[in-house]
Structures are given as C-alpha cells and as structure tokens.
N, C-alpha and C. Protein backbone atom coordinates (compact mmCIF):
# COMPACT_ATOMS: atom_id res chain seq x y z
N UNK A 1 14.72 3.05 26.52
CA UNK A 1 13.43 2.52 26.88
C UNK A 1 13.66 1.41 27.91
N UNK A 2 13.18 1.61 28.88
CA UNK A 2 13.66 0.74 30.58
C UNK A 2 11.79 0.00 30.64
N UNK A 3 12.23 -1.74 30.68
CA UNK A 3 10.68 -1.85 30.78
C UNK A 3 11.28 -2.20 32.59
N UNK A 4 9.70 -1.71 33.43
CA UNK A 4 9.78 -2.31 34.93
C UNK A 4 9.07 -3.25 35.21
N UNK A 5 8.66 -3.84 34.39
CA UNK A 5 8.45 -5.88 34.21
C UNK A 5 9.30 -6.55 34.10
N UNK A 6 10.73 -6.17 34.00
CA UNK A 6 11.89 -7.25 34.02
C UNK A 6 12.86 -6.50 34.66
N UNK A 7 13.34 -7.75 35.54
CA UNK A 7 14.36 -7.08 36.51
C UNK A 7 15.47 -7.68 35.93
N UNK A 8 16.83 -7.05 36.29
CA UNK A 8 17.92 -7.33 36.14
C UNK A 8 17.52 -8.98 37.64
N UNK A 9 18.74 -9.90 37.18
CA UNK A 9 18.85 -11.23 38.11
C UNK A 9 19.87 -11.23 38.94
N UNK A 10 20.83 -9.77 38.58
CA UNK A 10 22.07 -9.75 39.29
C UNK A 10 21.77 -8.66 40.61
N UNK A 11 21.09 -7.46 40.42
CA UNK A 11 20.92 -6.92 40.99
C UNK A 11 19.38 -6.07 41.29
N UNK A 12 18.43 -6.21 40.56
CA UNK A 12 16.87 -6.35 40.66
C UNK A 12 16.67 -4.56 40.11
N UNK A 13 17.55 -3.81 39.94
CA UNK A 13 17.05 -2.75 38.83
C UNK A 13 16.48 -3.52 37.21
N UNK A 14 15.89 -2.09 37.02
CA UNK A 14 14.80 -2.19 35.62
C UNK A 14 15.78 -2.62 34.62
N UNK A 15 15.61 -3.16 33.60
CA UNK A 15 16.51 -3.46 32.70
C UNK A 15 15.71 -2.28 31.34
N UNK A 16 16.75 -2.25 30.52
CA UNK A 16 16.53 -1.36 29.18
C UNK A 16 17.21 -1.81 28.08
N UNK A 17 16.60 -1.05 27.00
CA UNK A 17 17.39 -1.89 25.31
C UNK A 17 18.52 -0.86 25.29
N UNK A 18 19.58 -1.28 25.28
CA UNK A 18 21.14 -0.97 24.95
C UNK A 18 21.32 -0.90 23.45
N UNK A 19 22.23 -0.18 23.00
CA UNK A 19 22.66 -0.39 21.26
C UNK A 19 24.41 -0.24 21.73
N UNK A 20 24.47 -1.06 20.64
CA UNK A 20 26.36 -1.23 20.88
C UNK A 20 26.25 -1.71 19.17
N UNK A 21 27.04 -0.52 18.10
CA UNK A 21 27.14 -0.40 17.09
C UNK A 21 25.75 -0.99 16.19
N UNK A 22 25.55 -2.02 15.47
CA UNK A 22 23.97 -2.57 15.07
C UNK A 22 23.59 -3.16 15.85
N UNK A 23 24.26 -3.99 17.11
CA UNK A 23 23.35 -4.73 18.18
C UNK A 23 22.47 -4.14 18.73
N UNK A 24 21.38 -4.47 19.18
CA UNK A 24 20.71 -4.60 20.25
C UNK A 24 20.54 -5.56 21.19
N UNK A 25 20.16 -4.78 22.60
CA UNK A 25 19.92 -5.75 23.70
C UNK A 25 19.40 -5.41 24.98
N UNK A 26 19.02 -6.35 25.98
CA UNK A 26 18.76 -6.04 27.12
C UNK A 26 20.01 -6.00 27.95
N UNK A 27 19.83 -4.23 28.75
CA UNK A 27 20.86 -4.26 29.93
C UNK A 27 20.70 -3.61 30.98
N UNK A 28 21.11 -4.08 32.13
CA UNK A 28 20.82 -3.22 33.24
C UNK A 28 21.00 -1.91 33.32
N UNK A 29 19.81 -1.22 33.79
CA UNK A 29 19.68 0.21 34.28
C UNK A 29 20.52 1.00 34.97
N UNK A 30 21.30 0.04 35.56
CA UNK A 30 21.96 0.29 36.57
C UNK A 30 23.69 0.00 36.17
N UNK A 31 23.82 0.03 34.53
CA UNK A 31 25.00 0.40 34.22
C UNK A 31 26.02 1.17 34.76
N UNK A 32 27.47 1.50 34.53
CA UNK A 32 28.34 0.48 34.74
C UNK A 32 28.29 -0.36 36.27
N UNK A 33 27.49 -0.16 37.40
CA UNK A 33 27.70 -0.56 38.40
C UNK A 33 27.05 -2.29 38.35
N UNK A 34 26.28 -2.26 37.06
CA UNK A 34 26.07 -3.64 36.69
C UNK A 34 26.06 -4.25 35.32
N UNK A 35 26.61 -4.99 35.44
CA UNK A 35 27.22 -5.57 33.41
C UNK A 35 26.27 -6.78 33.22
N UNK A 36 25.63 -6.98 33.57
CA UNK A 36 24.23 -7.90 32.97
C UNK A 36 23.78 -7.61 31.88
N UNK A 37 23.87 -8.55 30.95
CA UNK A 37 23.06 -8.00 29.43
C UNK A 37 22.45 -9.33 29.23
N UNK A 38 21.37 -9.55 28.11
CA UNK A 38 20.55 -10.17 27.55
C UNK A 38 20.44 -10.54 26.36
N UNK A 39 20.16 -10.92 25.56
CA UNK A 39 19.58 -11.10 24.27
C UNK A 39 18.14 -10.32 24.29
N UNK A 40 17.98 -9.62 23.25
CA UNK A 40 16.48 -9.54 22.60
C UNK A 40 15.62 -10.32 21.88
N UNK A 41 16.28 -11.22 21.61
CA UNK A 41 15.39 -12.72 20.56
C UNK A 41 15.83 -13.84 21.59
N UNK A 42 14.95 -14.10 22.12
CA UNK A 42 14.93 -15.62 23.52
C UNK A 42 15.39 -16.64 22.53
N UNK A 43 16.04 -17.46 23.11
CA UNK A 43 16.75 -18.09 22.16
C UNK A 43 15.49 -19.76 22.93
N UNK A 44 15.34 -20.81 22.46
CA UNK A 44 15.02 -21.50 22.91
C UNK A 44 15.87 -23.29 22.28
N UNK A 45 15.81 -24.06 23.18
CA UNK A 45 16.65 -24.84 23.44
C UNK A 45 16.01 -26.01 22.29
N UNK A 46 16.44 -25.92 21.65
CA UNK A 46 16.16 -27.32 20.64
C UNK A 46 17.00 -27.90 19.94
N UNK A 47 16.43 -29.69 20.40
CA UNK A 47 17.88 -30.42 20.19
C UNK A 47 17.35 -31.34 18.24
N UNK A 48 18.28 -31.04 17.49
CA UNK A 48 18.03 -31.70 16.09
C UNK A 48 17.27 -33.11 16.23
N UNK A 49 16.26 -33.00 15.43
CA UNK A 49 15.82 -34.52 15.73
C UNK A 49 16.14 -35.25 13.78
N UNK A 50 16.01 -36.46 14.40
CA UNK A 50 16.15 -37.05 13.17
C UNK A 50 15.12 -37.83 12.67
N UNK A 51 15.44 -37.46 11.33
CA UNK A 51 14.38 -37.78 9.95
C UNK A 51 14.41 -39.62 9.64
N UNK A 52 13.43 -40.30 10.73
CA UNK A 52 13.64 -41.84 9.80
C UNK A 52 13.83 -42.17 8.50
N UNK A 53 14.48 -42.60 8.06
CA UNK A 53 14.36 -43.37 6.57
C UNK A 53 15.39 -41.87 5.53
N UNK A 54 15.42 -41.30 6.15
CA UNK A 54 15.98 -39.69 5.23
C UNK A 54 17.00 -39.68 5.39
N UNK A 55 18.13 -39.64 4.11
CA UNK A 55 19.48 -39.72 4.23
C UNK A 55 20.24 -38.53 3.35
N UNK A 56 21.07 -38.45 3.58
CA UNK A 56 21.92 -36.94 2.93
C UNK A 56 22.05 -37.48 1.31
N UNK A 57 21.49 -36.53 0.32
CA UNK A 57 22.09 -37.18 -0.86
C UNK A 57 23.62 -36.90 -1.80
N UNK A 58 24.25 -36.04 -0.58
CA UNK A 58 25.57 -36.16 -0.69
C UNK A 58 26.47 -36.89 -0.27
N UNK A 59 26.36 -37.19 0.86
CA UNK A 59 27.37 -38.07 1.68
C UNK A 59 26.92 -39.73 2.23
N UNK A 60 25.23 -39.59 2.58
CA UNK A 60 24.60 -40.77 2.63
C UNK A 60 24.26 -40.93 4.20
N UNK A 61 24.85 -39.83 4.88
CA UNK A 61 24.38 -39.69 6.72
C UNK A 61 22.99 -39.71 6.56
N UNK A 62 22.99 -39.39 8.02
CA UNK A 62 20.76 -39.67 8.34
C UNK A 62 21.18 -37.52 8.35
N UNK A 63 19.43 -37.60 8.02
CA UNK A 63 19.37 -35.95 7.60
C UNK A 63 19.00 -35.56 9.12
N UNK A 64 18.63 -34.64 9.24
CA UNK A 64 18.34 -33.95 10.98
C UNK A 64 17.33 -32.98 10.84
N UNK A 65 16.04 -32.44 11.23
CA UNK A 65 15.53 -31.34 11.17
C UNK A 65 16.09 -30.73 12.42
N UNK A 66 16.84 -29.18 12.47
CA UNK A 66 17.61 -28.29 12.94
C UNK A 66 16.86 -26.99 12.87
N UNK A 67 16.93 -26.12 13.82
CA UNK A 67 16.25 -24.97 13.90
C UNK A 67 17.75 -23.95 13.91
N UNK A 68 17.68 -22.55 13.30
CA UNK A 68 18.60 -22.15 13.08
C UNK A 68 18.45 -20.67 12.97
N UNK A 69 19.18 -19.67 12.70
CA UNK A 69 19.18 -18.02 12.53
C UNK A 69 17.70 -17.94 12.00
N UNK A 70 17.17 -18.47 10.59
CA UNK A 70 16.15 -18.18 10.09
C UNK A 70 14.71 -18.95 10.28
N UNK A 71 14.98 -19.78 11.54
CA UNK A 71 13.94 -21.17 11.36
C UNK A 71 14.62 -22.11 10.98
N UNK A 72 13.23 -23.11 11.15
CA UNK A 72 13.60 -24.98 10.64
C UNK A 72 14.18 -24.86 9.74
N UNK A 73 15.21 -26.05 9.34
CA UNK A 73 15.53 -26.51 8.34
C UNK A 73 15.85 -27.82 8.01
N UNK A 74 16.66 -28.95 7.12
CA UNK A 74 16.30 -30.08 7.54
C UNK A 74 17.92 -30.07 6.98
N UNK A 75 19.05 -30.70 8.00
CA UNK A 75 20.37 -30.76 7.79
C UNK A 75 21.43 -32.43 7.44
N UNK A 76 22.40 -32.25 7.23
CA UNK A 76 23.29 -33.37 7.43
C UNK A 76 23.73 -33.45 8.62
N UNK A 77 23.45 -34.66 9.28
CA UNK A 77 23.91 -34.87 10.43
C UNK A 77 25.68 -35.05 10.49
N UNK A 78 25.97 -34.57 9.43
CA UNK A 78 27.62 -34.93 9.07
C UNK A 78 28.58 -33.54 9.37
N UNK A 79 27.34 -32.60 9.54
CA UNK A 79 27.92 -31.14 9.32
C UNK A 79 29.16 -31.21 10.57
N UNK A 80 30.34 -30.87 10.65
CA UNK A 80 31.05 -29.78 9.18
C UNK A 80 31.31 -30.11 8.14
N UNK A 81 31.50 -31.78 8.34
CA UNK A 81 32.14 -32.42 6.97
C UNK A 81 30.93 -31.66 5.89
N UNK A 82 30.12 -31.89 5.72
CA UNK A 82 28.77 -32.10 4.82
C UNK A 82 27.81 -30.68 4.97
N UNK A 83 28.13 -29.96 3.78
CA UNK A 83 27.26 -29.00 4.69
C UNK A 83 25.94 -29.29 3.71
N UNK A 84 25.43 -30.21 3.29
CA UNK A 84 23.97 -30.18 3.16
C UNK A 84 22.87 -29.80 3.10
N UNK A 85 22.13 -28.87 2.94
CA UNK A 85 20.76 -28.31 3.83
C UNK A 85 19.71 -28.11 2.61
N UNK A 86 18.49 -28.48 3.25
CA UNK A 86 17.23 -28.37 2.59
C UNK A 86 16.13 -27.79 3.73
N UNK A 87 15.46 -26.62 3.24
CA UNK A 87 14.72 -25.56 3.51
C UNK A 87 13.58 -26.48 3.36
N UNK A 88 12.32 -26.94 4.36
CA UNK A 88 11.80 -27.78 4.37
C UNK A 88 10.18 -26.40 3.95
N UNK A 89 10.41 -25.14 4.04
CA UNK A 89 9.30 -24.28 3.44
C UNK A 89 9.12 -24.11 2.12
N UNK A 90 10.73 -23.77 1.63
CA UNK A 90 10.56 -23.80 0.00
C UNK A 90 10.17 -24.78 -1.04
N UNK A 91 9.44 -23.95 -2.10
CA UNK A 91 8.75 -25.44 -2.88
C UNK A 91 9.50 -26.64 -3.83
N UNK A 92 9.05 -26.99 -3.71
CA UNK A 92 9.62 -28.18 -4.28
C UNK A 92 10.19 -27.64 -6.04
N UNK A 93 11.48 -28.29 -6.49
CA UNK A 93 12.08 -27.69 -7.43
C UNK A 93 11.80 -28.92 -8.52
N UNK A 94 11.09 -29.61 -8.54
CA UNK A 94 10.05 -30.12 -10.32
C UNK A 94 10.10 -28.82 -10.91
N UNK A 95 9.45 -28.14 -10.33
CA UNK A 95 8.16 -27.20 -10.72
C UNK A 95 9.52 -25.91 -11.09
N UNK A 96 10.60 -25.66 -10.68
CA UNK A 96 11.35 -24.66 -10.97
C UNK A 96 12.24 -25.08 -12.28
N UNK A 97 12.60 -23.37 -12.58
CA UNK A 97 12.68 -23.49 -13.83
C UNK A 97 14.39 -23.83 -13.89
N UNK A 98 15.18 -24.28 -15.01
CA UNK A 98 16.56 -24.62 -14.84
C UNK A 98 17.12 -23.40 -15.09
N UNK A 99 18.49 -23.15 -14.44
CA UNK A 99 19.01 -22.30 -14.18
C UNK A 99 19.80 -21.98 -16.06
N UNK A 100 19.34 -20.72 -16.59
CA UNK A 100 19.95 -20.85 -18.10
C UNK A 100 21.99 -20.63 -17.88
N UNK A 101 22.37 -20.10 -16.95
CA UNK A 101 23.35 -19.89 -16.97
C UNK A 101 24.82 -21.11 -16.90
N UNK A 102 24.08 -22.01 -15.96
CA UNK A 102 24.95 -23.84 -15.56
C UNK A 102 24.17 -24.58 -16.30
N UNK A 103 22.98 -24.58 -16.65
CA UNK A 103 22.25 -25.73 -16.76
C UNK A 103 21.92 -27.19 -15.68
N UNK A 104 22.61 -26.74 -14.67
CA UNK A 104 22.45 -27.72 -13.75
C UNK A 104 21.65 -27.64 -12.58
N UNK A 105 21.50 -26.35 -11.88
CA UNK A 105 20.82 -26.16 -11.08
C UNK A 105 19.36 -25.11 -11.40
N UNK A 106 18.53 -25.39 -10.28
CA UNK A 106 17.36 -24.94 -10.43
C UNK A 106 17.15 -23.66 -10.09
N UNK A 107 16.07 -22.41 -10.51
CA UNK A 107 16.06 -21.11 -10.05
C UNK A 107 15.12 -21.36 -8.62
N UNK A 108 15.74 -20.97 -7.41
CA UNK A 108 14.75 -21.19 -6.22
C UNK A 108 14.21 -19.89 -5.73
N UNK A 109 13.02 -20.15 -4.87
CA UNK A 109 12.70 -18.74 -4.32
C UNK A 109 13.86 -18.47 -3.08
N UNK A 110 14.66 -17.60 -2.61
CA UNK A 110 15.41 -17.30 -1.75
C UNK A 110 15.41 -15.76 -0.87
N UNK A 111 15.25 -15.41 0.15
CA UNK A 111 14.86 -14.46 0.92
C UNK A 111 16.36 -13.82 1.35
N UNK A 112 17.24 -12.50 1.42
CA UNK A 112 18.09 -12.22 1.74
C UNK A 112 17.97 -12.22 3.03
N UNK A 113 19.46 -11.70 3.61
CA UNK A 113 19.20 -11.52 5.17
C UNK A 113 18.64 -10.02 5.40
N UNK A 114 17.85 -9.21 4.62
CA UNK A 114 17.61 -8.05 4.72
C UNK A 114 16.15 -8.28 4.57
N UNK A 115 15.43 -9.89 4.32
CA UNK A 115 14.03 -10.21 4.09
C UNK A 115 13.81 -9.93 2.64
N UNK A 116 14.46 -10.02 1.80
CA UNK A 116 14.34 -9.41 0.43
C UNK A 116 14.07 -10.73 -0.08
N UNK A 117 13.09 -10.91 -1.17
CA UNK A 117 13.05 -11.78 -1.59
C UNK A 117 13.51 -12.16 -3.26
N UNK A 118 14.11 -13.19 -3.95
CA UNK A 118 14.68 -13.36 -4.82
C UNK A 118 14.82 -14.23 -5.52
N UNK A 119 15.05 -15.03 -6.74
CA UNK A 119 15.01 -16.29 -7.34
C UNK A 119 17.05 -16.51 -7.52
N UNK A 120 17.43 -17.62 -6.82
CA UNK A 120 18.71 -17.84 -7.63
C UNK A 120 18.70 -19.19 -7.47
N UNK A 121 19.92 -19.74 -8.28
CA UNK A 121 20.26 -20.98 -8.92
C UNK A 121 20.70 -22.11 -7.62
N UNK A 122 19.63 -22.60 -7.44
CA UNK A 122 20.88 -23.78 -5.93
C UNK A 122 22.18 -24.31 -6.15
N UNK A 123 22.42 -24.05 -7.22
CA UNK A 123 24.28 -24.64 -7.63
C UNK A 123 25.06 -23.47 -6.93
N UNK A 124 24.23 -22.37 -6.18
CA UNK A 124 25.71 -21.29 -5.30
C UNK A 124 26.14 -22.22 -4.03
N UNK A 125 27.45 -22.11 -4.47
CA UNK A 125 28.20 -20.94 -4.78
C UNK A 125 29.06 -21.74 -6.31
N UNK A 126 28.47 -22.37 -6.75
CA UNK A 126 29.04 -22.75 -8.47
C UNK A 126 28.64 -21.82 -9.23
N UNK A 127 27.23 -21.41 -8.88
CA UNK A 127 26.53 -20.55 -9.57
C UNK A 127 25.67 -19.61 -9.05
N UNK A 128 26.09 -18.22 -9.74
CA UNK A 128 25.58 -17.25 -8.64
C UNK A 128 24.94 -16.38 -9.34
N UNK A 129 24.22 -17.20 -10.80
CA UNK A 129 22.53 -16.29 -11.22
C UNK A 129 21.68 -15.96 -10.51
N UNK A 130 21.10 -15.20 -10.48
CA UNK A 130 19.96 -14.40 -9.43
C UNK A 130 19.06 -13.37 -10.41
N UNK A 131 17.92 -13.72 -10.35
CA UNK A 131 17.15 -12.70 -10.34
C UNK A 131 15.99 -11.76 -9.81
N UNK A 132 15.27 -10.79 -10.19
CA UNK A 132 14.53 -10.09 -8.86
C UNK A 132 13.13 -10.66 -8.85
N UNK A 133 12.59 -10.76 -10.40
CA UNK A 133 11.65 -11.31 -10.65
C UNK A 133 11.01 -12.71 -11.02
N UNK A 134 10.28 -13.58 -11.05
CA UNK A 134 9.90 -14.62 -10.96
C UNK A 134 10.23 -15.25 -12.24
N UNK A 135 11.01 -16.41 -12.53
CA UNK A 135 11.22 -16.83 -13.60
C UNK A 135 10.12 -17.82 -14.10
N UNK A 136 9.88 -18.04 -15.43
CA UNK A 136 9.04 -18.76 -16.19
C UNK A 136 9.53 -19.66 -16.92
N UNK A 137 9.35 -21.35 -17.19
CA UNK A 137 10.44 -21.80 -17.59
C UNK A 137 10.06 -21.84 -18.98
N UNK A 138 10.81 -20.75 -19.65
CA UNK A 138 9.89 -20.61 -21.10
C UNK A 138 11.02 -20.21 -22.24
N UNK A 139 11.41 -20.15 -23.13
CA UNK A 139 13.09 -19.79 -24.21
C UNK A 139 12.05 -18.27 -24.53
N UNK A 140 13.38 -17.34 -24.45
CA UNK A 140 12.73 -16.03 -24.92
C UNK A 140 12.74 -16.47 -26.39
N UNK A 141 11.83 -15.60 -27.32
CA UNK A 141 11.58 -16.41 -29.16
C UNK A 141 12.79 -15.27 -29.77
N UNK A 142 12.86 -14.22 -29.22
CA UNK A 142 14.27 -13.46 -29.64
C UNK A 142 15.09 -13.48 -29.26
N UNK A 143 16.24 -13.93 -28.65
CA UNK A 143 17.56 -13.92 -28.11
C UNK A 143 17.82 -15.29 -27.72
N UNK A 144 16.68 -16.38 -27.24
CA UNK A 144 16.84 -18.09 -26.93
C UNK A 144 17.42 -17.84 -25.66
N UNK A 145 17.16 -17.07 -24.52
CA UNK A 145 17.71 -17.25 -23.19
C UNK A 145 16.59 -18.02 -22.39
N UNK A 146 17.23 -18.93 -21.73
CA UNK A 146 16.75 -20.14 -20.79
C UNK A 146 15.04 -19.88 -20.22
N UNK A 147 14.80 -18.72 -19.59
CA UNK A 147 13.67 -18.27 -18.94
C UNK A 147 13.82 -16.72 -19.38
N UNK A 148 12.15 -16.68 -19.14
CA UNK A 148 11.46 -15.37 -19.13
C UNK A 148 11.40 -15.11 -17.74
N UNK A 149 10.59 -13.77 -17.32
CA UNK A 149 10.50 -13.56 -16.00
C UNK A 149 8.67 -12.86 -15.58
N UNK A 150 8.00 -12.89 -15.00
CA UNK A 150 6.88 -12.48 -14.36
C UNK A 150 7.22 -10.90 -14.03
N UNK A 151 6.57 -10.60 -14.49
CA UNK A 151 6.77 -8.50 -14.17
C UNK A 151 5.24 -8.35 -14.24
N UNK A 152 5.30 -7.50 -12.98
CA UNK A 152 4.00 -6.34 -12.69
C UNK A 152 4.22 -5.20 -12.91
N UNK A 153 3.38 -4.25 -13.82
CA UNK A 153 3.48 -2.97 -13.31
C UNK A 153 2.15 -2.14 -13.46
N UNK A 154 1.73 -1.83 -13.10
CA UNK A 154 0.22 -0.75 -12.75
C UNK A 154 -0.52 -1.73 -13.07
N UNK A 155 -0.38 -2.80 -12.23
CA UNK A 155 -1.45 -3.86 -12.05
C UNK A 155 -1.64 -5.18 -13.48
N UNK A 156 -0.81 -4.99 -14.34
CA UNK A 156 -0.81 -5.78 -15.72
C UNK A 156 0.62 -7.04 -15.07
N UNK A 157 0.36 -8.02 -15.60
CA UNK A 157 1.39 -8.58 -15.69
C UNK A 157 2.31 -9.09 -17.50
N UNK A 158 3.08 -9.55 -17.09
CA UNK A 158 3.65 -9.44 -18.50
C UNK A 158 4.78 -10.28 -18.54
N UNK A 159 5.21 -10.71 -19.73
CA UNK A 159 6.53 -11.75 -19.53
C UNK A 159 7.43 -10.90 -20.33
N UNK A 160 8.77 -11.08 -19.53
CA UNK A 160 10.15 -10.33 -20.30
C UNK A 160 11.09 -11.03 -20.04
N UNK A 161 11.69 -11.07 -21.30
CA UNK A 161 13.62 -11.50 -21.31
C UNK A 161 13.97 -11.01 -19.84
N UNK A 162 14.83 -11.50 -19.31
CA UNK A 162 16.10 -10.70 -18.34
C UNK A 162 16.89 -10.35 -18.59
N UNK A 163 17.61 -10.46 -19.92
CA UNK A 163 18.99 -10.09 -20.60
C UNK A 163 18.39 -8.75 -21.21
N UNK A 164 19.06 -7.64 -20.38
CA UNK A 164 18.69 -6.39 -20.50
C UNK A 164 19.10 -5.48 -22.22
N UNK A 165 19.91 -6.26 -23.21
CA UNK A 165 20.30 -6.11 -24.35
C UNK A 165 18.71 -6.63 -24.94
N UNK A 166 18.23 -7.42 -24.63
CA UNK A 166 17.21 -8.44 -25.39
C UNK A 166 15.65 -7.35 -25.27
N UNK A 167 15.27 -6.88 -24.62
CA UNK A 167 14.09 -6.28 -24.32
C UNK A 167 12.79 -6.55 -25.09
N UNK A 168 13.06 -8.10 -24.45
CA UNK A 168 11.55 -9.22 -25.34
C UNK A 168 10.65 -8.57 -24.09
N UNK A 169 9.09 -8.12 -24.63
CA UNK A 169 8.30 -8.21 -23.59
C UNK A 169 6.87 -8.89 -24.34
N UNK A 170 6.31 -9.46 -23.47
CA UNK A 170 4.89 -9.92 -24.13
C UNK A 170 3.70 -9.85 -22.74
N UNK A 171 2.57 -9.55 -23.32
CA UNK A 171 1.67 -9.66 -22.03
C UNK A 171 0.89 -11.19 -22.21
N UNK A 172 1.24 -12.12 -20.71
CA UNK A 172 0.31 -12.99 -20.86
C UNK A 172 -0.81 -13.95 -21.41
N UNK A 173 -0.61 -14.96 -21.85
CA UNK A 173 -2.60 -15.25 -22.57
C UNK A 173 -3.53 -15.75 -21.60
C-alpha cells in the first residue's frame, strides 16, 4: 500500500508500508535504489518534566512525569539506579484489594502488551499473582483465600473463589 501524499525526502518517490518479520514501516517505493525508511508511530519530542514537591519513595530523588512505549507515566529521576514508576491513569490502590499470596502488595488493574487486561500484585517481580478477573477484597467462607473475584456470565454477575480446587460461587446482594 504506496500512499502519494508522502514523498520519500531522499529522493521524492511515493513511499509504502514495508513488513520486515513483525515490523512495520514506511519505505521508499523506489527500493533497493533507495533505503529511506520511517517509523509508522511519529514519535514526538518530549522532554520529562518535573513534579514540584514529589519525591521517589524509594530512593528520595524528585519524581519526573515521562512519556513512554505506552503513554505518560510519572518516573524516578534516578533511573537506572531507581527504577521507580507510577502509572499516573491507574486507580489509586486504598481501594485495591491485598495481594493473598505476599501479603504485601496490592492487586492492580494492569493491561498486557497484547492490550489484555488483568489484575496482578505490584510486588512483581517479588510477586507474580495475577488474575483474569476482578478481585473483591472479601475471605472466601470455604477455603479462607485472601479475595474473591467478579465473574460475568450471560449477563449475571457473581462472586467466586480463584483457587480452582475451592469452587466457592455466590451471586451478589
């Protein structure tokens, strides 16, 4: 697919989307006699700004809001030492339930790199609980595991164990 709204800058043929194994990209039409390629996602130039008064609560640097592969995020200005980071979209973790497996960390909402979306424990890589469905911070009454989980199916919702031995289910009040 060759769009003729963008010219190559090296030599003014049409440019087209190239594939080279999963990449994609823009490249001249006018291959091999021209090796000009592009990006398909414009990258745009943004420099970290920093958060007054906001400090790393690991190391104690000033924090940075940073734009990155997935969007904003809000970083340690210490990075590499410090790798730090707080997702300034995701909700706030009061409200999340504790992770039953460490007890230390919280179940967060988390999106794969495939856009999948998922609940796991912010203690990864200490802790690498995950589950598919929405946790509830509630003790199953048969087995005593940490959280229940939110399940839909033909439009009902319902609460269930996750410990697939346990098969607590209850519908909602």
């Amino acid at each position: 697919m060759s769009d003729p709204n963008q010219q190559c800058p090296k030599c003014g043929e049409a440019l087209k989307i190239l594939h080279s194994g999963k990449h994609s990209f823009w490249g001249c039409s006018a291959y091999p006699g021209c090796t000009y390629t592009r990006s398909l996602h414009e990258k745009t130039d943004f420099e970290p700004q920093p958060l007054p008064g906001q400090v790393c609560p690991d190391c104690g640097a000033e924090l940075l809001l940073k734009k990155g592969k997935y969007g904003f995020f809000v970083g340690c200005s210490a990075f590499p030492d410090c790798h730090y980071m707080l997702d300034p979209n995701a909700p706030a973790e009061q409200n999340a339930p504790r992770c039953p497996v460490c007890k230390k960390g919280h179940l967060v909402l988390r999106t794969s790199k495939y856009g999948k979306s998922f609940y796991a424990c912010d203690a990864y890589p200490k802790c690498k609980y995950s589950l598919h469905d929405e946790p509830v911070a509630e003790k199953c009454p048969e087995c005593g595991w940490g959280v229940l989980t939110k399940h839909k199916l033909h439009g009902r919702e319902s609460l269930r164990c996750p410990q697939k031995e346990c098969g607590y289910k209850r519908e909602p009040i």
